[in-house]
C-alpha atoms as a PDB file:
ATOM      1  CA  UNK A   1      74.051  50.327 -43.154  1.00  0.00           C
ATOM      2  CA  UNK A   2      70.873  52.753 -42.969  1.00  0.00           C
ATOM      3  CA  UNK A   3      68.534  51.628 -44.654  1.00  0.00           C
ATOM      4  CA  UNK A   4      66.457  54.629 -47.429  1.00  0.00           C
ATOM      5  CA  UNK A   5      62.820  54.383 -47.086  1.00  0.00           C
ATOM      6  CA  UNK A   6      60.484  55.945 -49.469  1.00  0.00           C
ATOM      7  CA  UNK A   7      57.991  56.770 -47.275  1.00  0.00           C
ATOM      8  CA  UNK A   8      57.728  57.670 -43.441  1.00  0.00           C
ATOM      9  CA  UNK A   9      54.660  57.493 -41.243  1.00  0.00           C
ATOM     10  CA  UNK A  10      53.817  60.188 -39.147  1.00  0.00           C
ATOM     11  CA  UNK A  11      51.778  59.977 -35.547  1.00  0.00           C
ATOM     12  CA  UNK A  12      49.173  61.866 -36.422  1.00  0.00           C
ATOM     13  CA  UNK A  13      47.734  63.759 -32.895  1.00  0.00           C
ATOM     14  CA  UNK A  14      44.767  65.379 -32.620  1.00  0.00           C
ATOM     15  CA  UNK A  15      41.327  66.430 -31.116  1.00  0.00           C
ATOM     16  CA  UNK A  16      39.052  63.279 -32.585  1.00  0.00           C
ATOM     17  CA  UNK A  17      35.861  62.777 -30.718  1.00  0.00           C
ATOM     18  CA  UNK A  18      33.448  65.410 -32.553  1.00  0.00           C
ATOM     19  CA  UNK A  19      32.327  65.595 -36.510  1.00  0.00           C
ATOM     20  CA  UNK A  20      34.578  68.267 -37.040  1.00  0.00           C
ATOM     21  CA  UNK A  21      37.277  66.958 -35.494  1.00  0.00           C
ATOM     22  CA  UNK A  22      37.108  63.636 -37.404  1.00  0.00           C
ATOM     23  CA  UNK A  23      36.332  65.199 -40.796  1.00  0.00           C
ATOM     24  CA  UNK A  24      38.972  67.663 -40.236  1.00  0.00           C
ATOM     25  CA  UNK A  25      42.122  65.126 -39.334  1.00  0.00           C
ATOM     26  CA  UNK A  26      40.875  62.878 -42.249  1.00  0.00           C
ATOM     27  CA  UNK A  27      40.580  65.415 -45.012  1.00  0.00           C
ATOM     28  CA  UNK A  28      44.279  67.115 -43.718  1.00  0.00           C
ATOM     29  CA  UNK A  29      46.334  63.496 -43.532  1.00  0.00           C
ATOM     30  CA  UNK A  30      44.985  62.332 -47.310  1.00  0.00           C
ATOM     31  CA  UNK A  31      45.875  66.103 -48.262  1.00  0.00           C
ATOM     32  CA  UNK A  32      49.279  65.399 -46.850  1.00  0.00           C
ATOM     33  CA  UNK A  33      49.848  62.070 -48.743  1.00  0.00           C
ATOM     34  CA  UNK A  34      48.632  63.341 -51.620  1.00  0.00           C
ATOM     35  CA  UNK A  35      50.823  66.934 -51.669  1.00  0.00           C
ATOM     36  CA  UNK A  36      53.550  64.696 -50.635  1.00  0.00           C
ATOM     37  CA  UNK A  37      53.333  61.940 -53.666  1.00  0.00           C
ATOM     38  CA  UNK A  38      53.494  59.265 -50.834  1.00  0.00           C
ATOM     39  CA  UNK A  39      56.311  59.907 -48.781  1.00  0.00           C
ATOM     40  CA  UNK A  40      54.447  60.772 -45.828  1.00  0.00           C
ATOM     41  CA  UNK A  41      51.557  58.535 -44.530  1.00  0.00           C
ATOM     42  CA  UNK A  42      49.932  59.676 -41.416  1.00  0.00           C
ATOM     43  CA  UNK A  43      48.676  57.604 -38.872  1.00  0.00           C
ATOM     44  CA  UNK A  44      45.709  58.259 -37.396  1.00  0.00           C
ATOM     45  CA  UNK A  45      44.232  57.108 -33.810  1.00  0.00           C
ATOM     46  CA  UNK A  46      40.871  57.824 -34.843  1.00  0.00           C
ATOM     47  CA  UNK A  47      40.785  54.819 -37.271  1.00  0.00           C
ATOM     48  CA  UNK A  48      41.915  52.639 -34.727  1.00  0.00           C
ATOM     49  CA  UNK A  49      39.103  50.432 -33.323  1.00  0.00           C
ATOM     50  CA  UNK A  50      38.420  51.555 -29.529  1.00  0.00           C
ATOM     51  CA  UNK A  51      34.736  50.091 -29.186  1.00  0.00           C
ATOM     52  CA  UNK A  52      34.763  47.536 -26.169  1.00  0.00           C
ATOM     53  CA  UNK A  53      38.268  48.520 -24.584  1.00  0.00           C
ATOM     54  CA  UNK A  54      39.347  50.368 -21.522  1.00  0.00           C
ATOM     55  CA  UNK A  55      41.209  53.563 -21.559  1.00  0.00           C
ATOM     56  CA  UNK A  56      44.150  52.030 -20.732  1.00  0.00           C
ATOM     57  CA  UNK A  57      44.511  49.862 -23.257  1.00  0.00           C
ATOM     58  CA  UNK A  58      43.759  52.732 -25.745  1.00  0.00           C
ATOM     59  CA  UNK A  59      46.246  55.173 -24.293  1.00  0.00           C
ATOM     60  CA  UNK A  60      48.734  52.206 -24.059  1.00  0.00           C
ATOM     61  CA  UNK A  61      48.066  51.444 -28.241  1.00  0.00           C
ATOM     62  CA  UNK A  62      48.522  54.470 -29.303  1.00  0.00           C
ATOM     63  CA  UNK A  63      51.739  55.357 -26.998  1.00  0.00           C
ATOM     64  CA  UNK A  64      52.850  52.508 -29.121  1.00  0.00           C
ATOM     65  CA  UNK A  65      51.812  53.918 -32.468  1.00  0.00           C
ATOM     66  CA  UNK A  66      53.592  57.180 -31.734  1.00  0.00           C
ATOM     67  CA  UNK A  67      56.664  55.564 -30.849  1.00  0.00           C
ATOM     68  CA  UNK A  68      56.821  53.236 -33.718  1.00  0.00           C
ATOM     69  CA  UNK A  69      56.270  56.225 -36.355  1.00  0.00           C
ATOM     70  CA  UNK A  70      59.131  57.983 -37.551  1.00  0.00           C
ATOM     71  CA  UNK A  71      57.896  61.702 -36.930  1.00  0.00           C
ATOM     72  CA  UNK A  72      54.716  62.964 -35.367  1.00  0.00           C
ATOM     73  CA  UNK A  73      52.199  65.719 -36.392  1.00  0.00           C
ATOM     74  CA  UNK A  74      50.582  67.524 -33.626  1.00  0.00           C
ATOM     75  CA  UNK A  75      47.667  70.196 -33.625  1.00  0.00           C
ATOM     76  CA  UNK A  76      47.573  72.780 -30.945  1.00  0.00           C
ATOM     77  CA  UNK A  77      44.658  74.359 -31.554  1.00  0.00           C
ATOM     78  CA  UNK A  78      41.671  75.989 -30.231  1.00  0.00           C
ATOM     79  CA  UNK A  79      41.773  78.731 -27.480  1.00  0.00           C
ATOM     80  CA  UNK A  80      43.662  75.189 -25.253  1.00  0.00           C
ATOM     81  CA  UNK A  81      45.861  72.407 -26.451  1.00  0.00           C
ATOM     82  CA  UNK A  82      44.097  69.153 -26.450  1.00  0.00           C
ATOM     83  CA  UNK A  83      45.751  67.322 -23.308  1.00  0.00           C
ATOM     84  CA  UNK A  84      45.968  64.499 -25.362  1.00  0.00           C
ATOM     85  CA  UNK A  85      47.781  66.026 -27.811  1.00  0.00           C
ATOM     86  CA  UNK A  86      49.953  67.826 -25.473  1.00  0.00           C
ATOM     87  CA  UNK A  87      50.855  64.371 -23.564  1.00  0.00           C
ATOM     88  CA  UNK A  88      51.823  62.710 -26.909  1.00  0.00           C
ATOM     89  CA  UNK A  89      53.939  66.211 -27.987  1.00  0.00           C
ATOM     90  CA  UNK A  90      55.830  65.150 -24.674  1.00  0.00           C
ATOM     91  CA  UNK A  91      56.177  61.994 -25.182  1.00  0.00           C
ATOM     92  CA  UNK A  92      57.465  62.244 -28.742  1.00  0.00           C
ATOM     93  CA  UNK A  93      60.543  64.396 -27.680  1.00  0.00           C
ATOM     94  CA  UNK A  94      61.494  62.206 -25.009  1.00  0.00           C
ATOM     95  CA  UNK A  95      61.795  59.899 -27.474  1.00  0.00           C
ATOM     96  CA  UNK A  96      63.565  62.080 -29.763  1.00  0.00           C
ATOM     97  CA  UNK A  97      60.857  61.819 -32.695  1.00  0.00           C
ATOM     98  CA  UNK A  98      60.980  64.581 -35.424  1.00  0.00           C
ATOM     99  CA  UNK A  99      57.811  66.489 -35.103  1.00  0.00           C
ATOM    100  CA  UNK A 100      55.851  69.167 -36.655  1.00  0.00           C
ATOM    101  CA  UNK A 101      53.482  71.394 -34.402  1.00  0.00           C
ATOM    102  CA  UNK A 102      50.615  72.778 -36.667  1.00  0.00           C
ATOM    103  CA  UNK A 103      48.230  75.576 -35.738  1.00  0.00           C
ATOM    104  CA  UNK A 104      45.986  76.988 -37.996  1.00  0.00           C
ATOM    105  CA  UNK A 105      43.475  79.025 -35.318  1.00  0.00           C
ATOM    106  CA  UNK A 106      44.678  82.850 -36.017  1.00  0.00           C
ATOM    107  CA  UNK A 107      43.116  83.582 -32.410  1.00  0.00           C
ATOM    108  CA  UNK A 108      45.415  84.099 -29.543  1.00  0.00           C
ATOM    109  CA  UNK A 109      46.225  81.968 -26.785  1.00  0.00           C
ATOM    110  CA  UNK A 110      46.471  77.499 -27.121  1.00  0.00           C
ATOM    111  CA  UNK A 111      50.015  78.144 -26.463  1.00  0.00           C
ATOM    112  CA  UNK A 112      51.968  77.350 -23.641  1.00  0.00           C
ATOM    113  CA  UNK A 113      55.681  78.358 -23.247  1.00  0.00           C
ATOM    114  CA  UNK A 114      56.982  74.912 -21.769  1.00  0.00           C
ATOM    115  CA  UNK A 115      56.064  73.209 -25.157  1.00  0.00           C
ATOM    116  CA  UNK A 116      57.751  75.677 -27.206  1.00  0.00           C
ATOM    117  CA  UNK A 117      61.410  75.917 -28.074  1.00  0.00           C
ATOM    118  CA  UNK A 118      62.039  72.114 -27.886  1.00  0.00           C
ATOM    119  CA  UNK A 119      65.058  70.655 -30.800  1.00  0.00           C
ATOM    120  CA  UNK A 120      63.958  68.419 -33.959  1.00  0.00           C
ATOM    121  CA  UNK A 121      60.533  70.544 -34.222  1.00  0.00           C
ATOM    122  CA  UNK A 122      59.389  73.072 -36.596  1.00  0.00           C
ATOM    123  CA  UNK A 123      55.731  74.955 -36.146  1.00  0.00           C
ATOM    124  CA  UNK A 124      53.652  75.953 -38.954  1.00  0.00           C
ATOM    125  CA  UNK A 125      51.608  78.330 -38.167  1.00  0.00           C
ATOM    126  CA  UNK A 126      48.652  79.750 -40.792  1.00  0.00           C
ATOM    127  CA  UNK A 127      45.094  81.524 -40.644  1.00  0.00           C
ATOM    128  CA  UNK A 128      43.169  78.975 -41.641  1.00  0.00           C
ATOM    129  CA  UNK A 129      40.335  81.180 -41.946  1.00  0.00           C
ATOM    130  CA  UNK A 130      41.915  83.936 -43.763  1.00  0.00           C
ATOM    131  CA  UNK A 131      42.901  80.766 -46.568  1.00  0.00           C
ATOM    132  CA  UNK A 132      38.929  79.444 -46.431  1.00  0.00           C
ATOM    133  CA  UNK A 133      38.152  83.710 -47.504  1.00  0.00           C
ATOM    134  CA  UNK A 134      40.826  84.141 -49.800  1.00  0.00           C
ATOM    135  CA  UNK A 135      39.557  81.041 -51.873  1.00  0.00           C
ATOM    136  CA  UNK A 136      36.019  82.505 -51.633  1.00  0.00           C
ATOM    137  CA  UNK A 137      37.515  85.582 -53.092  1.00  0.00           C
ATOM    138  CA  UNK A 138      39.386  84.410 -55.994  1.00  0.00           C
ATOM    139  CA  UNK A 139      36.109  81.993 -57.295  1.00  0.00           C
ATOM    140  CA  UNK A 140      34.868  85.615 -56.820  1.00  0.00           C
ATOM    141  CA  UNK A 141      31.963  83.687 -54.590  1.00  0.00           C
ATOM    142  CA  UNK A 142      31.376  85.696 -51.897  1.00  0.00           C
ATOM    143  CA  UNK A 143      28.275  87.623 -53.056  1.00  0.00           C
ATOM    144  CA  UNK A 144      26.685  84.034 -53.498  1.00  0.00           C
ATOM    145  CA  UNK A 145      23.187  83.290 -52.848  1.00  0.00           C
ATOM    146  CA  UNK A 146      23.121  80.734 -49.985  1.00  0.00           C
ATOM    147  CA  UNK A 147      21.131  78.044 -51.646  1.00  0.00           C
ATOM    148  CA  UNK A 148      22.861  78.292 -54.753  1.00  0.00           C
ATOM    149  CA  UNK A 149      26.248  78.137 -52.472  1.00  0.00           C
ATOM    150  CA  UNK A 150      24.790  74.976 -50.533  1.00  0.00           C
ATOM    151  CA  UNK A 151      23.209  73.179 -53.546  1.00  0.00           C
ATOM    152  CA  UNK A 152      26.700  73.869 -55.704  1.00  0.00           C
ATOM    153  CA  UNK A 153      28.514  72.286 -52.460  1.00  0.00           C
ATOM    154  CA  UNK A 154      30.658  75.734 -52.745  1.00  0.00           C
ATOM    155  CA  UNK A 155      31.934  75.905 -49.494  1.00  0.00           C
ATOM    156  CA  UNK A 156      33.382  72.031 -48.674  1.00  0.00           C
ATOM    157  CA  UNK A 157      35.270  73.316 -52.277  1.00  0.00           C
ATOM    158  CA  UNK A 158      36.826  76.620 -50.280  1.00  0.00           C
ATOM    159  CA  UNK A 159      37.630  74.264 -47.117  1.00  0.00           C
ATOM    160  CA  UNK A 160      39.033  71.540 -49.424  1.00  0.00           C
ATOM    161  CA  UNK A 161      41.577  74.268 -51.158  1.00  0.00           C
ATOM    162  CA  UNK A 162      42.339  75.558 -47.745  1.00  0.00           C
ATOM    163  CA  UNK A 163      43.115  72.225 -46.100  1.00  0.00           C
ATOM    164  CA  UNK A 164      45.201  71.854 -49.293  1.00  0.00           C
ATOM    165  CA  UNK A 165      47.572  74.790 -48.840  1.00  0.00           C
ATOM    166  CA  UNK A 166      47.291  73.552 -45.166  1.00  0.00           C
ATOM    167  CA  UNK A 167      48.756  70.872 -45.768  1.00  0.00           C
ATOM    168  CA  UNK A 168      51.180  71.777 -48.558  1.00  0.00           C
ATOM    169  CA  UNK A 169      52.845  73.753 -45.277  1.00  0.00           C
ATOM    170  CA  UNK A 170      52.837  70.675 -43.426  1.00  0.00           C
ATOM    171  CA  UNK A 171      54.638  68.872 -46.119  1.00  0.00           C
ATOM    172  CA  UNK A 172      57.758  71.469 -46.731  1.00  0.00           C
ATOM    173  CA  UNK A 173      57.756  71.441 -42.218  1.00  0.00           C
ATOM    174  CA  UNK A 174      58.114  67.634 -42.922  1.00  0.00           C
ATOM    175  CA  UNK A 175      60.454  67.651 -45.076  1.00  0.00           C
ATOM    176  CA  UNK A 176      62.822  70.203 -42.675  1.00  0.00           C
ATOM    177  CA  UNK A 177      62.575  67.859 -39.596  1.00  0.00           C
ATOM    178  CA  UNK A 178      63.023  64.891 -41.424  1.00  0.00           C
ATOM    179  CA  UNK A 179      66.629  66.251 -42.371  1.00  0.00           C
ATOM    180  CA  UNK A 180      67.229  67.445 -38.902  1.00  0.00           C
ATOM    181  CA  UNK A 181      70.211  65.570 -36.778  1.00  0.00           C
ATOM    182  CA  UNK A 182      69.321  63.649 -33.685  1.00  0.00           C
ATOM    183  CA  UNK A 183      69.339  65.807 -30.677  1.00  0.00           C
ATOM    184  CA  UNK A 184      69.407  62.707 -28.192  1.00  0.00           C
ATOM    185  CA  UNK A 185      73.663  61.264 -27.873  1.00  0.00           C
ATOM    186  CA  UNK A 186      73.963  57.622 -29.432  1.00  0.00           C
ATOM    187  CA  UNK A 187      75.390  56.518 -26.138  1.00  0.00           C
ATOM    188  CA  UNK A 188      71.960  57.441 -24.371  1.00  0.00           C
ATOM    189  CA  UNK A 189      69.657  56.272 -26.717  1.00  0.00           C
ATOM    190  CA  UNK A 190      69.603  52.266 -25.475  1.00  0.00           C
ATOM    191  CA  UNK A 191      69.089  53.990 -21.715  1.00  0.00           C
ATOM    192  CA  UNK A 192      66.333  56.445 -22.884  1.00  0.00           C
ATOM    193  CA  UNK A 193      64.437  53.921 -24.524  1.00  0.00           C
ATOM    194  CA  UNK A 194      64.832  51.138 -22.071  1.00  0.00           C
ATOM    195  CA  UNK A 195      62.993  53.926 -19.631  1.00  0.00           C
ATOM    196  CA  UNK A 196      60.313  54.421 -22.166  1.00  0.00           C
ATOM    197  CA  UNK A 197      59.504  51.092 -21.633  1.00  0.00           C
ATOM    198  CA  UNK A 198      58.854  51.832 -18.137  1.00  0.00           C
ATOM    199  CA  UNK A 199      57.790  54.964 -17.525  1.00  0.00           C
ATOM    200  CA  UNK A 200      54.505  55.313 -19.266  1.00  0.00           C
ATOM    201  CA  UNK A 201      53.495  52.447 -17.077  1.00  0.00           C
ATOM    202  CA  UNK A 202      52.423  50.285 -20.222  1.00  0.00           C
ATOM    203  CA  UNK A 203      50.802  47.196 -19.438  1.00  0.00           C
ATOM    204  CA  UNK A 204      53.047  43.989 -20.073  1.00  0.00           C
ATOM    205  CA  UNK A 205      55.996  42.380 -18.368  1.00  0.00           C
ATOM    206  CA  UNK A 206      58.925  44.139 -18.082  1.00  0.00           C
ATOM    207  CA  UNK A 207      61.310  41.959 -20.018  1.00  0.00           C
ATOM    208  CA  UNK A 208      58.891  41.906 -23.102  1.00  0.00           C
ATOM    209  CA  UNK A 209      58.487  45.146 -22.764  1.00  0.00           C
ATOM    210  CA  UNK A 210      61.816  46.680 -22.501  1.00  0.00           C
ATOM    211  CA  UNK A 211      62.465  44.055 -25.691  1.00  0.00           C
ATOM    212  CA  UNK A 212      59.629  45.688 -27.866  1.00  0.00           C
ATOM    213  CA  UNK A 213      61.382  49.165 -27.146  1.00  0.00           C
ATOM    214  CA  UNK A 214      64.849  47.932 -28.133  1.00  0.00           C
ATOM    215  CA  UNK A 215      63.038  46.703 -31.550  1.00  0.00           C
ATOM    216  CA  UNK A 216      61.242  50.087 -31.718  1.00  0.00           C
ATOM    217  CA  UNK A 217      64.868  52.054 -30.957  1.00  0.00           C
ATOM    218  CA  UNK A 218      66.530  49.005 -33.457  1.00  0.00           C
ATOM    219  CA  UNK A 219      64.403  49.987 -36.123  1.00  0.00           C
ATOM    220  CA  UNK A 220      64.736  53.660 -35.833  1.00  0.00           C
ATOM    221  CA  UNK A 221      68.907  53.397 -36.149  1.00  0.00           C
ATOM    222  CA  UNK A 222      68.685  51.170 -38.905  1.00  0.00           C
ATOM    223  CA  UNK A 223      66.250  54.434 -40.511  1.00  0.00           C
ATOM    224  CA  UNK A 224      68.879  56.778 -39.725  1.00  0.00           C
ATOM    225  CA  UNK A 225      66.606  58.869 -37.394  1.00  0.00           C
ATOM    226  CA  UNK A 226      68.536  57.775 -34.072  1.00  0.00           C
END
């Protein structure tokens, strides 16, 4: 028997290591719990404690957070897609995870053919600079004196409205993947997943780990999203 859940979490992957980075994935995933009343509760890497650990054992913890979630968000943005980002995208369709791809850089180029046109994904694509002018427009503050704009805090309230329609998107592409079938055969998924737990080259033994992906893939059935 599946079992409903009222929320899912979603793998939140993303740039994280400047100011703008940060502020930006923090502001979009409470905008996305919020336009979402709840259902969706995004996951992100950059809260996760990294300070006196190896690489490794960073990459290896959040491998694990991405396959635990039920879907995965992923921004390809800027003029190249975050390896990171790109490695996780990867990793989440071998593993047959719902996912949303969200760009919001109107420039061209940041794609790259082989990650397009996989199943289970949808793309949401907006100019998220053309939403941060249109709300300047419609407060009619464009013509704004700069201190008066800076001392009224103007412009984190035309960024805030944008990363709310932003994120309003992401919600609806949620809401379409989460629907979508499983692409990967039921009589596959106990092999696919018992390579997972090899093939990242995760640290552990293989017998515990090979049993933590058989809980991961366990969990997922019961959910209804294998």
């Amino acid at each position: 028997m599946k079992h409903k859940r009222k929320h899912h979490t979603v793998y939140f992957a993303g740039e994280l290591y400047s100011q703008k980075h940060l502020i930006g994935n923090a502001y979009l995933a409470e905008a996305i719990y919020e336009k979402s009343h709840g259902r969706y509760l995004c996951v992100l890497p950059q809260n996760t404690e990294h300070r006196g650990i190896s690489s490794r054992v960073v990459r290896d913890r959040d491998i694990r957070e991405l396959l635990e979630c039920d879907l995965a968000l992923f921004n390809f943005e800027g003029a190249e897609v975050d390896a990171g980002t790109l490695a996780a995208f990867m990793l989440a369709k071998f593993a047959d995870i719902p996912s949303v791809v969200l760009r919001s850089d109107a420039r061209g180029g940041g794609w790259t053919a082989m990650a397009g046109f996989f199943p289970r994904t949808v793309k949401v694509i907006v100019d998220g600079l053309g939403l941060y002018k249109t709300s300047m427009k419609r407060r009619r503050l464009s013509a704004l004196d700069e201190i008066v704009r800076l001392a009224g805090q103007h412009s984190s309230v035309d960024a805030q409205l944008m990363c709310e329609q932003i994120a309003q998107a992401c919600v609806r592409a949620l809401d379409r993947v989460v629907e979508m079938e499983p692409r990967m055969p039921k009589h596959l998924c106990e092999e696919v997943y018992a390579w997972l737990a090899l093939m990242p080259g995760l640290k552990g033994k293989e017998k515990a780990l090979r049993k933590e992906m058989n809980r991961i893939l366990e969990n997922k059935i019961d959910r209804g999203l294998l």
